[in-house]
C-alpha atoms as a PDB file:
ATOM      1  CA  UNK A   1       1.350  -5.781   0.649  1.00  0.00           C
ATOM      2  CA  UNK A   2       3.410  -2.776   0.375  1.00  0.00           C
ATOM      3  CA  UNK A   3       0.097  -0.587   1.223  1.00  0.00           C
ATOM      4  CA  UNK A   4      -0.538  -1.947   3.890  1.00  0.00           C
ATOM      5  CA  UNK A   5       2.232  -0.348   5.371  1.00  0.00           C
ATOM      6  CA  UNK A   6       1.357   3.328   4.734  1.00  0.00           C
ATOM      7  CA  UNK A   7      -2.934   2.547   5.175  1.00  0.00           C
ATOM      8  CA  UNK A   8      -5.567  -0.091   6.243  1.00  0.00           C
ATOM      9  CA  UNK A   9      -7.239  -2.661   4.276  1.00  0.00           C
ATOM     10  CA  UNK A  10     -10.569   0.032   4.360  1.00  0.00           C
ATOM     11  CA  UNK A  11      -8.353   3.025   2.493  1.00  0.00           C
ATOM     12  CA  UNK A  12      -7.139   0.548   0.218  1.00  0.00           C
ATOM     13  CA  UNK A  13     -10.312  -0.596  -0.842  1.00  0.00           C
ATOM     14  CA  UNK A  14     -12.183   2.979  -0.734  1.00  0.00           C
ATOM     15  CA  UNK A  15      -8.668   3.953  -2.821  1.00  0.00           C
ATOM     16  CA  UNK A  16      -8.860   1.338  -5.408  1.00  0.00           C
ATOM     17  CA  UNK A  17     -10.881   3.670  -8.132  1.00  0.00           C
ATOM     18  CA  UNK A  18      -7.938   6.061  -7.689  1.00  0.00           C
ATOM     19  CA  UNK A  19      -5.669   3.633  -8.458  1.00  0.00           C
ATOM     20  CA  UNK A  20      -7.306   1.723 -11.383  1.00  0.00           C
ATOM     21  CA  UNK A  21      -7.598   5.221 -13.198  1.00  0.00           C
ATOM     22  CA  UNK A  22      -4.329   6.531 -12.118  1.00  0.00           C
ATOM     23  CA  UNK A  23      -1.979   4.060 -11.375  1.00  0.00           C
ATOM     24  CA  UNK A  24       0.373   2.953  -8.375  1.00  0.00           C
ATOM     25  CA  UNK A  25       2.957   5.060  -9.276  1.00  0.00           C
ATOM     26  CA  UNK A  26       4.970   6.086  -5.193  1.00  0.00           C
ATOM     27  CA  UNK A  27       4.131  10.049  -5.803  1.00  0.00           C
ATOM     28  CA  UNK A  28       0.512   9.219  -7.354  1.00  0.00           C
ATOM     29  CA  UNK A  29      -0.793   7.105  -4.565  1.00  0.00           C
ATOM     30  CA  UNK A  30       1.189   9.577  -2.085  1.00  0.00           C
ATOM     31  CA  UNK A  31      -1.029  12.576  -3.282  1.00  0.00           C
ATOM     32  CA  UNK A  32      -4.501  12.753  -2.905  1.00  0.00           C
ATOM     33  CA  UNK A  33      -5.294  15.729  -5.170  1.00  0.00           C
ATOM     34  CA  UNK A  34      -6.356  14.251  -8.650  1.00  0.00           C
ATOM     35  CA  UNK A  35      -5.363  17.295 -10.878  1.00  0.00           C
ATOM     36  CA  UNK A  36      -1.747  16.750  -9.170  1.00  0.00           C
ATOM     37  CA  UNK A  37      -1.948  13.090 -10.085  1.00  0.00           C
ATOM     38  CA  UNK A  38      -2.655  13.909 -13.520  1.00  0.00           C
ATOM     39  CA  UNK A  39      -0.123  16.540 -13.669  1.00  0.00           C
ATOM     40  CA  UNK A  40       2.765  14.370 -12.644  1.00  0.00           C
ATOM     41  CA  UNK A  41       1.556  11.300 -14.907  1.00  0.00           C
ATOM     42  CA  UNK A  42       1.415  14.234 -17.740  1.00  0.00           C
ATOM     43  CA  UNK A  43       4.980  15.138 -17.230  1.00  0.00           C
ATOM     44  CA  UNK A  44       6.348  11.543 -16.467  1.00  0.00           C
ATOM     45  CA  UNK A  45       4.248  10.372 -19.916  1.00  0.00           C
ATOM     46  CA  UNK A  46       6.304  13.636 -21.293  1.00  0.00           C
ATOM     47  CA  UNK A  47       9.715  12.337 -20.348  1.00  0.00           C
ATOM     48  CA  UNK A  48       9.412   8.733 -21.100  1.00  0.00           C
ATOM     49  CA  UNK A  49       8.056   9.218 -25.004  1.00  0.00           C
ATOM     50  CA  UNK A  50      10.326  12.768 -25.555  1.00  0.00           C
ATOM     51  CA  UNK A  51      13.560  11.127 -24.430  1.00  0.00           C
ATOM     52  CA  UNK A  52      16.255  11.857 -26.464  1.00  0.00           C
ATOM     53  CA  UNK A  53      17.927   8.449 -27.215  1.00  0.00           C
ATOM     54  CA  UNK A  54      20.915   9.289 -28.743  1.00  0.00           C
END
């Protein structure tokens, strides 16, 4: 539902590869260039399992 705000049914459905592999993450499904998709899932990954938890 909340896609089909920002793209039609067809770029959801010629988008869902991208998504199964990378997520639905706001900035992943915003960009369009895989190797900046994996670099911002690389860094979030990075902060989530590095936090300090003190």
């Amino acid at each position: 539902m909340e896609l089909s705000t920002i793209e039609t049914q067809y770029e959801t459905q010629a988008n869902l590869e991208a998504r199964l592999i990378y997520g639905s993450y706001p900035e992943v499904v915003l960009t369009r260039d895989n190797s900046m998709r994996q670099e911002y899932l690389r860094k979030s990954v990075g902060r989530s399992l590095f936090r300090n938890s003190d």
